[in-house]
Protein backbone atom coordinates (compact mmCIF):
# COMPACT_ATOMS: atom_id res chain seq x y z
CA UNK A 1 -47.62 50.76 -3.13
CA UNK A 2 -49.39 49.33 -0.35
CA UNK A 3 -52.54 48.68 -2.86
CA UNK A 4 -50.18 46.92 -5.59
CA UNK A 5 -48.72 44.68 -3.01
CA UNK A 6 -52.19 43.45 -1.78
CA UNK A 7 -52.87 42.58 -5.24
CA UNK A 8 -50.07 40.32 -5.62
CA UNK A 9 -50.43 38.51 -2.69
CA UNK A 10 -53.82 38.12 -3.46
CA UNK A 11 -53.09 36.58 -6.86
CA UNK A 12 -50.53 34.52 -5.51
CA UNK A 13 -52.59 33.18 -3.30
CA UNK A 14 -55.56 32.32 -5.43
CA UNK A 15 -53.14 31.09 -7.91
CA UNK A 16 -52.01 28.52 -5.86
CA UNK A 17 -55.35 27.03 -4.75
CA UNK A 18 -55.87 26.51 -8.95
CA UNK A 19 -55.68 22.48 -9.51
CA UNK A 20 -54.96 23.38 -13.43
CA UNK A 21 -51.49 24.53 -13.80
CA UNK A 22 -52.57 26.11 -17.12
CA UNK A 23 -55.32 28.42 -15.32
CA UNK A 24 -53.13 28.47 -12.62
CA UNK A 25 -50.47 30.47 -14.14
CA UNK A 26 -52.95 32.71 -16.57
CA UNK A 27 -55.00 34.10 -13.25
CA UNK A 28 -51.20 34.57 -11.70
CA UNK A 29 -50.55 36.66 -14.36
CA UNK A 30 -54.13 38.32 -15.14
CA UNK A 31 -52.90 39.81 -11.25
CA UNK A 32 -49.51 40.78 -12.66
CA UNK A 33 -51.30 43.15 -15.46
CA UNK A 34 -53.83 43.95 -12.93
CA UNK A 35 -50.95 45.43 -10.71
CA UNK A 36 -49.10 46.65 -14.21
CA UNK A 37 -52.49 48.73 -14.97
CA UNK A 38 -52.40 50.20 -11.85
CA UNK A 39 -48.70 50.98 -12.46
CA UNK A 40 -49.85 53.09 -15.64
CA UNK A 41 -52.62 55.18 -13.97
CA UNK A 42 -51.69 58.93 -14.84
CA UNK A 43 -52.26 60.95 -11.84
CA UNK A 44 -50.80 64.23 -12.94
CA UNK A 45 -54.00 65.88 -13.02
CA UNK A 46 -55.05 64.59 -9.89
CA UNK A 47 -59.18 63.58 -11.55
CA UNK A 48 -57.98 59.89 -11.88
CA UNK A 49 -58.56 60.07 -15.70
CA UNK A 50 -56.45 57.25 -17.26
CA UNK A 51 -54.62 57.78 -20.46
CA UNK A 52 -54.15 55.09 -22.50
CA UNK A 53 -52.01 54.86 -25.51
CA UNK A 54 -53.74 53.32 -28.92
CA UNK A 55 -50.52 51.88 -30.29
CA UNK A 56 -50.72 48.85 -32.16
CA UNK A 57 -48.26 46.14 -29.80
CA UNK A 58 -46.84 42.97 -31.81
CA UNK A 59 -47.55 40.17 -29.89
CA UNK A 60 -44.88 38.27 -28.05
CA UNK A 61 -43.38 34.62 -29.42
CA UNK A 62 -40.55 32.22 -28.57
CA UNK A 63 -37.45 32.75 -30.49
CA UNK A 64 -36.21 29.14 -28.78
CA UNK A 65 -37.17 25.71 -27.51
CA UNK A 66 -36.90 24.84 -24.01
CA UNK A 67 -33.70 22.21 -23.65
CA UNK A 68 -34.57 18.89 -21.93
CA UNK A 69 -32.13 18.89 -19.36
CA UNK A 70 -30.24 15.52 -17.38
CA UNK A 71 -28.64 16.53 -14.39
CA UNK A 72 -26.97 13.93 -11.43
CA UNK A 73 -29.16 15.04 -8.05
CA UNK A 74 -27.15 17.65 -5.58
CA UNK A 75 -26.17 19.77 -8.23
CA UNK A 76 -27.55 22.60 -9.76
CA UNK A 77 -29.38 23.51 -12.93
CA UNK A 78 -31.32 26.31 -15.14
CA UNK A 79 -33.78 25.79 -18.10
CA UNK A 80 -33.99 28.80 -20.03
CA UNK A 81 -37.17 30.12 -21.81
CA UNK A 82 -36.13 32.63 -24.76
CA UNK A 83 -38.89 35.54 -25.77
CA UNK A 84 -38.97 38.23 -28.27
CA UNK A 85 -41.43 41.78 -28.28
CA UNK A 86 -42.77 40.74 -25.13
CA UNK A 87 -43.37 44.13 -24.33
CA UNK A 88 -45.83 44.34 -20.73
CA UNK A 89 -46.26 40.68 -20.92
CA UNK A 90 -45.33 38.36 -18.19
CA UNK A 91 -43.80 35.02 -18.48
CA UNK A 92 -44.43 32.35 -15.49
CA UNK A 93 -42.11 28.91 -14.66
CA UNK A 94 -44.53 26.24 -13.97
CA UNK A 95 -43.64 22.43 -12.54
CA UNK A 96 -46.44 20.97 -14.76
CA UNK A 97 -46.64 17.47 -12.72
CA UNK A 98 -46.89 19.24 -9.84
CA UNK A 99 -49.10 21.94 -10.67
CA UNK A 100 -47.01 24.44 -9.09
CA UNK A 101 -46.40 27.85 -9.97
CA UNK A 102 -42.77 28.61 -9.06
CA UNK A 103 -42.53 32.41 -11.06
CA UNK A 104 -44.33 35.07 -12.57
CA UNK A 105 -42.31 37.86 -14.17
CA UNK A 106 -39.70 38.73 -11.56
CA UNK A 107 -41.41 36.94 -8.79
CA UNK A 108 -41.05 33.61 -6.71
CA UNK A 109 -44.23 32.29 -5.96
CA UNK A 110 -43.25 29.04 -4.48
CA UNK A 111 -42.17 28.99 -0.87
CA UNK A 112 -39.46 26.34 -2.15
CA UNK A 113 -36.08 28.01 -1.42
CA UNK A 114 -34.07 26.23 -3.39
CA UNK A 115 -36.21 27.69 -6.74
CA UNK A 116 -35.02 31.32 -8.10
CA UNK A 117 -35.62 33.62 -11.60
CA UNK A 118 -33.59 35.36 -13.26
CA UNK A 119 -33.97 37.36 -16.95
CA UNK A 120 -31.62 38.70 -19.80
CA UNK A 121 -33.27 42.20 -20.44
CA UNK A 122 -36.16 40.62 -20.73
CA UNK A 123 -35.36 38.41 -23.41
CA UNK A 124 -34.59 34.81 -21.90
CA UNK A 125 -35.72 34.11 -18.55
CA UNK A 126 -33.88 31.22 -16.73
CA UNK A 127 -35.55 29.56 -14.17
CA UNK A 128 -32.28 28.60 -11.35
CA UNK A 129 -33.29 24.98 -9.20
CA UNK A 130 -29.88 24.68 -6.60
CA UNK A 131 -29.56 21.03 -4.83
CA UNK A 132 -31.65 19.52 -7.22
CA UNK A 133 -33.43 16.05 -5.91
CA UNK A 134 -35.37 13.34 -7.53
CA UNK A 135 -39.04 15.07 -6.72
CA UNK A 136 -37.62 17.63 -9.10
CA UNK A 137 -37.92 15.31 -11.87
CA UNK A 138 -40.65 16.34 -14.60
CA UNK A 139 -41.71 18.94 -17.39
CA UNK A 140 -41.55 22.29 -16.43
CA UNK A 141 -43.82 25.23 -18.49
CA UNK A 142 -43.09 28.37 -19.50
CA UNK A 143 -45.97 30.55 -20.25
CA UNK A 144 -46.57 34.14 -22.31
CA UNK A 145 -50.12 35.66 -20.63
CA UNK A 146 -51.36 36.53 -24.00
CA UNK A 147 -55.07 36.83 -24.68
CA UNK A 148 -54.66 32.87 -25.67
CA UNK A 149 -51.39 31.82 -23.68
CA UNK A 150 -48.16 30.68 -25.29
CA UNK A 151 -47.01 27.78 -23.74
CA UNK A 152 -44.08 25.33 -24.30
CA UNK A 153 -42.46 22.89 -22.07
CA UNK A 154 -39.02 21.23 -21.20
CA UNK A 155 -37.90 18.15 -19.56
CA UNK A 156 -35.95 17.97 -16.37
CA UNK A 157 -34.40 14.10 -15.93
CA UNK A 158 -32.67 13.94 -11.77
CA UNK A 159 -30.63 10.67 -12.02
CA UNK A 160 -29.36 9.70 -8.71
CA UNK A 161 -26.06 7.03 -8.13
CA UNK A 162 -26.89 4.16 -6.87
CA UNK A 163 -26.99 3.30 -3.58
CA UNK A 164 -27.55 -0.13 -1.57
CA UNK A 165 -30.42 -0.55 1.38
CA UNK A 166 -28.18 -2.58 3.85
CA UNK A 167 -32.21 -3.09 5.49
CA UNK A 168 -33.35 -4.88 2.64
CA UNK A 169 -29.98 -6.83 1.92
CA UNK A 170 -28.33 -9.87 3.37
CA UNK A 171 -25.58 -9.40 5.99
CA UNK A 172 -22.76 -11.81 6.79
CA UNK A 173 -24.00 -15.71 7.21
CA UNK A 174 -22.76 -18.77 8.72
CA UNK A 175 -24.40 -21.92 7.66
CA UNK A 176 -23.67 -25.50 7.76
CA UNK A 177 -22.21 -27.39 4.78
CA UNK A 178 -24.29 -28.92 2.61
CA UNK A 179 -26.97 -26.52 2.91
CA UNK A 180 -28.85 -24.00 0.80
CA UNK A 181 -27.81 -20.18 0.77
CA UNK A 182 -30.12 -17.41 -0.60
CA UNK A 183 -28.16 -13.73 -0.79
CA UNK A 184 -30.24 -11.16 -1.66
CA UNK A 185 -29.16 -7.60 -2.39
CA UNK A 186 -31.43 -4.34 -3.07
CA UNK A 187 -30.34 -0.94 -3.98
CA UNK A 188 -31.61 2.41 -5.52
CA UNK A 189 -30.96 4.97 -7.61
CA UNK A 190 -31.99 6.37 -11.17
CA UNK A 191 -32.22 4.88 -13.32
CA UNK A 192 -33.05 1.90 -11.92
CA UNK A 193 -29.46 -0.06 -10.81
CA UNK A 194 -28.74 -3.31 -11.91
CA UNK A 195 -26.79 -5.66 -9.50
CA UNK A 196 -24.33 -8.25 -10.33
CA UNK A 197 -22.65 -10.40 -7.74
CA UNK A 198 -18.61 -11.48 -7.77
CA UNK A 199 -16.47 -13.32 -5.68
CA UNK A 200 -14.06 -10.76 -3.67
CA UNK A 201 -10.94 -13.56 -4.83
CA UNK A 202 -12.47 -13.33 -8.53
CA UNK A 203 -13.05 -17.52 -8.16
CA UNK A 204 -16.57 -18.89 -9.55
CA UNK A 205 -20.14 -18.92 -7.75
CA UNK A 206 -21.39 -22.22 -8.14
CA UNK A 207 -25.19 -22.09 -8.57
CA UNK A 208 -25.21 -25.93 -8.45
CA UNK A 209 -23.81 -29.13 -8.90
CA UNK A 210 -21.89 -28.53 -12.14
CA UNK A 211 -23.04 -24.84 -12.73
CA UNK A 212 -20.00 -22.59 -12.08
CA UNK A 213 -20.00 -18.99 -12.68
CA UNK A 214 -17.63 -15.84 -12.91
CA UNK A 215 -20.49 -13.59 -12.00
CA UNK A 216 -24.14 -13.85 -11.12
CA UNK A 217 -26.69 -10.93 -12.41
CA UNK A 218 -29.81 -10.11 -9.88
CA UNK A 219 -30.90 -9.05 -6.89
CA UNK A 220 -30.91 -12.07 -5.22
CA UNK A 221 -28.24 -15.16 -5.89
CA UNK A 222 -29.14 -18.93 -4.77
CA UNK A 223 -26.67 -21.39 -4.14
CA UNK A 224 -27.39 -24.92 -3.85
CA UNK A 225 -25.71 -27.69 -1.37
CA UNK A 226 -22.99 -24.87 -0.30
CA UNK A 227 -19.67 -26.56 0.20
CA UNK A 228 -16.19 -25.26 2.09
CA UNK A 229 -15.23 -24.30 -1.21
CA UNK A 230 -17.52 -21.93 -1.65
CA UNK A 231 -16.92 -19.65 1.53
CA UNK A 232 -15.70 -16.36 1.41
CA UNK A 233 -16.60 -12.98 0.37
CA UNK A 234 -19.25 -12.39 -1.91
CA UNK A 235 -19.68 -8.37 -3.75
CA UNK A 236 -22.92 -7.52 -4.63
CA UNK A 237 -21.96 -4.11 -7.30
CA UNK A 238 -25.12 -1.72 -7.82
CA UNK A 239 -24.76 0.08 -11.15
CA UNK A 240 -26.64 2.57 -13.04
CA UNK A 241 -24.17 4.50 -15.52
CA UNK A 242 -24.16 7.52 -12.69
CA UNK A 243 -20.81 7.33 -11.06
CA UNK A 244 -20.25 6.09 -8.95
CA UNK A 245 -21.10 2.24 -8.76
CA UNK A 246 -21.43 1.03 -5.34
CA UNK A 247 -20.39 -2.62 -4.01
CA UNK A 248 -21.73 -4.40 -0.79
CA UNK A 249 -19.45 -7.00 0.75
CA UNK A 250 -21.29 -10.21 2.15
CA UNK A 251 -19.03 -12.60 4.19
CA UNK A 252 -20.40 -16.39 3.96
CA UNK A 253 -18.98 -19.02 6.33
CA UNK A 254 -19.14 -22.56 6.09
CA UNK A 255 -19.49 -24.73 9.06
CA UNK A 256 -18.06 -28.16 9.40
CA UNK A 257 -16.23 -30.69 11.11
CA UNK A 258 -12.46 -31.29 11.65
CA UNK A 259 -10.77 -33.54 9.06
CA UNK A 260 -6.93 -34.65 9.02
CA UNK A 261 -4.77 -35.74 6.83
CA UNK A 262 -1.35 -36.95 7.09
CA UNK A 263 1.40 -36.72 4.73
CA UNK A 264 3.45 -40.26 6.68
CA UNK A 265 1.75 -42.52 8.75
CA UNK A 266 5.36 -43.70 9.29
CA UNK A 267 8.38 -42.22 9.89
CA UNK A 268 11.77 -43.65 10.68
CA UNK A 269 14.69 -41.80 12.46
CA UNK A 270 17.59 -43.17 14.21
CA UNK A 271 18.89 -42.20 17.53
CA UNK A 272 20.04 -38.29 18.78
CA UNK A 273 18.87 -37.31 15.39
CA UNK A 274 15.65 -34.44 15.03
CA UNK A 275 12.24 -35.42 13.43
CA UNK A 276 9.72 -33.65 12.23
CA UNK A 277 6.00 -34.94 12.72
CA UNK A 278 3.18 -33.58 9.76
CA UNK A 279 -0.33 -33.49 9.74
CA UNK A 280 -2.80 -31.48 7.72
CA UNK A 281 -6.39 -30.61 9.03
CA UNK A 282 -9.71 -28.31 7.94
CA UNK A 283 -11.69 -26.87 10.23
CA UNK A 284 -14.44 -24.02 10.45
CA UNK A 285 -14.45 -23.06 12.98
CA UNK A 286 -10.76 -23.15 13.45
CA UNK A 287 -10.06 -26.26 15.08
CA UNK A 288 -7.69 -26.60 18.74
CA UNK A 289 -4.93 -28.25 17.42
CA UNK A 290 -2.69 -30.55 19.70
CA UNK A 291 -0.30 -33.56 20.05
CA UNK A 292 -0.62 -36.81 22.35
CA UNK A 293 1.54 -39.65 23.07
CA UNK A 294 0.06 -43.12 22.89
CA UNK A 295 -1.13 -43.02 26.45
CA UNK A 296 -3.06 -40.25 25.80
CA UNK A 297 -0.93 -37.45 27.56
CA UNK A 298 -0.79 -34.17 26.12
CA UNK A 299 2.36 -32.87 24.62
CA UNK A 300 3.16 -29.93 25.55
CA UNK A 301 6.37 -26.98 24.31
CA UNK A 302 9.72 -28.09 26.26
CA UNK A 303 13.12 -28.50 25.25
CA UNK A 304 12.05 -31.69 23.80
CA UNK A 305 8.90 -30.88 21.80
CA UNK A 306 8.40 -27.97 20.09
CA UNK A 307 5.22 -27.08 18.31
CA UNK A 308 4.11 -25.10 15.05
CA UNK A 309 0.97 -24.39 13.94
CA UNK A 310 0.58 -22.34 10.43
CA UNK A 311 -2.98 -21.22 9.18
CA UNK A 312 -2.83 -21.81 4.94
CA UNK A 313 -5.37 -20.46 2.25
CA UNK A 314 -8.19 -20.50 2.56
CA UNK A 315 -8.38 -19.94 6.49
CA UNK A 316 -10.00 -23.56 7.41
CA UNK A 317 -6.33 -25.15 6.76
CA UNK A 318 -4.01 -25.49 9.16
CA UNK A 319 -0.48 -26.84 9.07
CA UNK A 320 -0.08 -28.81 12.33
CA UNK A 321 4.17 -29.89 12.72
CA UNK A 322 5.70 -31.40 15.91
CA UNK A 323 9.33 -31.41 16.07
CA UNK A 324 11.00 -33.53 18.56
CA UNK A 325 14.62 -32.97 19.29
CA UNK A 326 17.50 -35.74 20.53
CA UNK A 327 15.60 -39.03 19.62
CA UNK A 328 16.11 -41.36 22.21
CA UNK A 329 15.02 -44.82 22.59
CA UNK A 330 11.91 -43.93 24.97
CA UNK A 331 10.95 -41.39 21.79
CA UNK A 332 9.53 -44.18 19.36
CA UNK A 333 6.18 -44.96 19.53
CA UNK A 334 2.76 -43.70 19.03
CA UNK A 335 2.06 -39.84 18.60
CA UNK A 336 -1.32 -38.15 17.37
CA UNK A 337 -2.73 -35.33 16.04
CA UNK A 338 -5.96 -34.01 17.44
CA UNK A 339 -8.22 -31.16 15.94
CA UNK A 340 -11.17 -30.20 17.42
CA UNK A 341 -13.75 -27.47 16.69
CA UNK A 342 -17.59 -27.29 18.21
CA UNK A 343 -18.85 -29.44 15.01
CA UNK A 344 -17.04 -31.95 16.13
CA UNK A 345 -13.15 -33.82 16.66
CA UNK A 346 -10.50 -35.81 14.66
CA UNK A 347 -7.56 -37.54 15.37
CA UNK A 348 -4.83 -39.32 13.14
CA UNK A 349 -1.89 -41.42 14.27
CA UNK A 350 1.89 -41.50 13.36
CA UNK A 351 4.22 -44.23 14.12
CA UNK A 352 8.01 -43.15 14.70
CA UNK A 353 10.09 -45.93 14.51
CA UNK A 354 13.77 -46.67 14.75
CA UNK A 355 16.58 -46.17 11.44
CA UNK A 356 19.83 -46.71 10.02
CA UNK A 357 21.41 -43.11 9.93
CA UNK A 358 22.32 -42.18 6.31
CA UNK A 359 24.97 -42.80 4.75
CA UNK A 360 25.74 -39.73 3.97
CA UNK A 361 27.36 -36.95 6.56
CA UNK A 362 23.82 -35.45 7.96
CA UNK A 363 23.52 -31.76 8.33
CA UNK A 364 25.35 -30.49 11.46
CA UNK A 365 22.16 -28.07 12.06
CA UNK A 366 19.76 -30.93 12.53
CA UNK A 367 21.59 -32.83 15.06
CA UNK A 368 22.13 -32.54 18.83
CA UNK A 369 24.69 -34.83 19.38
CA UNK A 370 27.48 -35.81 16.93
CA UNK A 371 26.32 -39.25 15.17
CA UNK A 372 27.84 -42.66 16.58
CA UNK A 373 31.27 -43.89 15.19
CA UNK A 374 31.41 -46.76 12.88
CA UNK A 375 34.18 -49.66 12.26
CA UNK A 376 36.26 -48.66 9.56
CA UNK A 377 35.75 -50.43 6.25
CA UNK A 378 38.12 -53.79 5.13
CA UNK A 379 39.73 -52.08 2.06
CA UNK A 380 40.81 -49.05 4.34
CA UNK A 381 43.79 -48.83 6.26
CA UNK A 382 44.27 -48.07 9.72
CA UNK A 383 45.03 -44.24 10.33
CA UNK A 384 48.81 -45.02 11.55
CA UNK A 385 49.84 -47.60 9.47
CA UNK A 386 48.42 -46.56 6.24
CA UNK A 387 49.75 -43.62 7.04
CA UNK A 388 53.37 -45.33 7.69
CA UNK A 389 52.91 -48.02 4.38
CA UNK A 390 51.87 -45.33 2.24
CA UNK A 391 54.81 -42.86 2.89
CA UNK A 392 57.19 -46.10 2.48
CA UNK A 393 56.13 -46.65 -0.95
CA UNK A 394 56.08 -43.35 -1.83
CA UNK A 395 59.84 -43.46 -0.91
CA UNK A 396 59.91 -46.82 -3.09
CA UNK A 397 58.20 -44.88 -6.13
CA UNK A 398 60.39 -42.35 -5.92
CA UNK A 399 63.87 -44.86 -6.11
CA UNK A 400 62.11 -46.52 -9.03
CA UNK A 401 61.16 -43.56 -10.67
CA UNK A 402 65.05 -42.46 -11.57
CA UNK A 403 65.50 -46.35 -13.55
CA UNK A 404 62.42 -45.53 -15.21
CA UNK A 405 63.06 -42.09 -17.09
CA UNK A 406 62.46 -41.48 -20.19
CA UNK A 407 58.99 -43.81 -19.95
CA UNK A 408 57.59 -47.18 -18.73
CA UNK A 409 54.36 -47.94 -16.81
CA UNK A 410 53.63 -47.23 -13.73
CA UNK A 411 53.38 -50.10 -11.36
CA UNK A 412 51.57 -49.00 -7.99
CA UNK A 413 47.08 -48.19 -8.26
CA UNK A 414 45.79 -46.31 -5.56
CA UNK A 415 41.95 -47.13 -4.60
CA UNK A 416 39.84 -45.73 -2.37
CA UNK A 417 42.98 -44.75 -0.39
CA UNK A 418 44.89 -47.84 -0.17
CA UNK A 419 48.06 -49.30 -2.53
CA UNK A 420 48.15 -52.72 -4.20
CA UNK A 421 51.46 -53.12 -6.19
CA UNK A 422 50.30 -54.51 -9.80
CA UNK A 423 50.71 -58.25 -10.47
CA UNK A 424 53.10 -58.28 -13.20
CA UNK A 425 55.97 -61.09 -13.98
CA UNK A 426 57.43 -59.80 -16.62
CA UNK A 427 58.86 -56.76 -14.44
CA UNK A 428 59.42 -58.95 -11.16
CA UNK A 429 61.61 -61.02 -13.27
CA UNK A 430 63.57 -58.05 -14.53
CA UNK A 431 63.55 -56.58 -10.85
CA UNK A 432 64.26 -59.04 -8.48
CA UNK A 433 66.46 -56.67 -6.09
CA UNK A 434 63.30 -53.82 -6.04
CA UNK A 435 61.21 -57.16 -5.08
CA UNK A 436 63.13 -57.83 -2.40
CA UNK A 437 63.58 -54.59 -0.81
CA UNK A 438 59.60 -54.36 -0.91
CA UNK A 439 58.95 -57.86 0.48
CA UNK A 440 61.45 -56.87 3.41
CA UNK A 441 59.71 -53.56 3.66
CA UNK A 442 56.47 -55.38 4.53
CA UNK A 443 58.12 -57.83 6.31
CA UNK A 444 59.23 -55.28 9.32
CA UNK A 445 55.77 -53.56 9.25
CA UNK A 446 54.31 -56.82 10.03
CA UNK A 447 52.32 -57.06 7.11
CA UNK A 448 53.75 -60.01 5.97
């Protein structure tokens, strides 16, 4: 036993110094019918006399080819190599780019771990790779040590998901606006990804002055004359047809300047009423936003002022509003609007000037104070006495009504809350006592 096991090692071992795979793998298995013969010694009679048997053996063939085989790397496969009368052959595993020898018969001759054998009486022997990874990738040979070997081979394709090499691609950016931006984005993987690149908010690239895109394919994406428009998040998406793609998320920033705009230059409120000041500015950075009076002084929150800022989309717009409660004469004047961000500053002014109040009851919420009185219009009455001359001729109506059933006009209007009897001689003719009660009427309420 100790004699046989010499002889493998030592066939191992010279096997694997062999640069031809092909040699390799017939001198591993000349050792494996080296130690066979020495299996088949007969030793009964103790003279060492062999006996060998004169049969006639049929040699040993495929019954199968080997199946190319694609398999995603980290899992596990097995090619299979399918023999008939193989009898005391051997059949070997070679990696032919590699010119390895991983088995011969039921042996492992490479140290690799991750490489196993297995048979089916004989008949198809599967060669097991577990955790397979890309160096796997190649033909593998499966060889009968026949006088003139039987070979045939099988391919082994490791494809690998793709995967992005954050050292070789861009990271976030800040430039200034105007200039030129280069993104650049490599990955690997087998087969070979391809890379396309989309805006996170699904908006165009723009390449260029009048070049607008949905998405850009290639590693590396130029933009031209960059604008505020054009910040955001940029996906680079690595794809190969193994799940799963992969997407890298590159954050561009676009530095510039404040700039204001405002909605009314001029705005006109009238006394104890609220107003609301507006102005609109971009910024990147994001600007400090604040409010001065025409001397210069800062505003700042009180019961009088009160201040809002609201960031809009996309992030460089702000919403800058100054309300300012209780108007009072020493209110109207000059206020501005001031943004200012390390590119620079911006101001814009707003004139609040004095106004009729509407005409129209104003909104209880929006005042502080309840609006001044006004002098009641000509064609209305004064609250007690129009409330006294209406009730009179009410009275009046009411008398005439009872001479007038069965139909007639009526003879009193009433507009906008106040009476005017109707100018009409025909009836003051055929009422001259109803005339006279009315002109008396008027008489003692000193409207006449």
């Amino acid at each position: 036993m100790a004699k046989r096991q010499a002889i493998k090692g030592w066939g191992a071992m010279h096997c694997a110094r062999l640069v031809l795979p092909v040699c390799a793998c017939a001198c591993a298995l000349a050792m494996a019918v080296v130690v066979d013969a020495h299996a088949d010694v007969d030793t009964s009679t103790g003279n060492g006399d062999n006996t060998l048997t004169n049969s006639v053996v049929e040699e040993p063939e495929f019954t199968d080819v080997i199946q190319n085989v694609t398999v995603p790397a980290g899992r596990s496969v097995r090619l299979a190599c399918s023999v008939k009368n193989l009898g005391s052959f051997k059949v070997a595993w070679m990696h032919f780019e590699q010119s390895a020898i991983l088995t011969v018969h039921n042996h492992v001759i490479t140290r690799n771990p991750r490489v196993s054998v297995t048979h089916d009486k004989h008949r198809t022997w599967f060669l097991h790779i577990s955790d397979v990874r890309e160096e796997d990738r190649g033909r593998y040979m499966c060889q009968i040590n026949t006088v003139t070997a039987k070979t045939q081979f099988g391919y082994l394709h490791v494809v690998v998901p793709p995967s992005i090499d954050d050292s070789l691609s861009s990271s976030d950016v800040i430039v200034r606006e105007g200039a030129n931006v280069t993104l650049t984005c490599r990955a690997n993987g087998s087969p070979k990804p391809t890379i396309k690149w989309k805006r996170d908010d699904n908006s165009k690239i723009s390449i260029n002055k009048g070049h607008s895109v949905s998405e850009w394919e290639g590693e590396v994406l130029d933009m031209a004359r960059i604008s505020r428009l054009d910040m955001g998040a940029y996906l680079c998406i690595a794809s190969n047809g193994v799940p799963p793609t992969v997407s890298k998320r590159v954050k561009v920033s676009v530095d510039f300047p404040p700039m204001l705009w405002i909605p009314h230059q001029l705005v006109g409120a009238p006394l104890y009423y609220n107003v609301t000041l507006e102005c609109f500015t971009e910024a990147y950075p994001t600007s400090l936003n604040y409010w001065t009076r025409e001397d210069g002084h800062m505003i700042h929150e009180s019961s009088k002022y009160h201040m809002e800022n609201t960031v809009g989309l996309p992030q460089y717009k702000t919403h800058m509003k100054l309300l300012i409660r209780h108007i009072i004469t020493e209110d109207y004047g000059m206020y501005k609007c001031v943004a200012k961000n390390p590119r620079g500053e911006s101001d814009g002014t707003i004139r609040l000037y004095t106004s009729s109040p509407p005409t129209t009851t104003p909104d209880p919420r929006s005042l502080t104070t309840p609006p001044p009185s006004r002098p009641p219009r000509r064609d209305t009455p004064l609250v007690d006495k129009g409330t006294k001359y209406q009730s009179n001729l009410n009275e009046i109506d009411k008398g005439k009504q009872k001479s007038d059933e069965g139909g007639g006009k009526t003879h009193l209007n009433w507009v906008g809350g106040a009476s005017h009897v109707t100018d009409n001689a025909e009836w003051r003719r055929g009422h001259p006592r109803i005339l006279f009660l009315v002109y008396a009427l008027l008489k003692l309420l000193g409207l006449f």
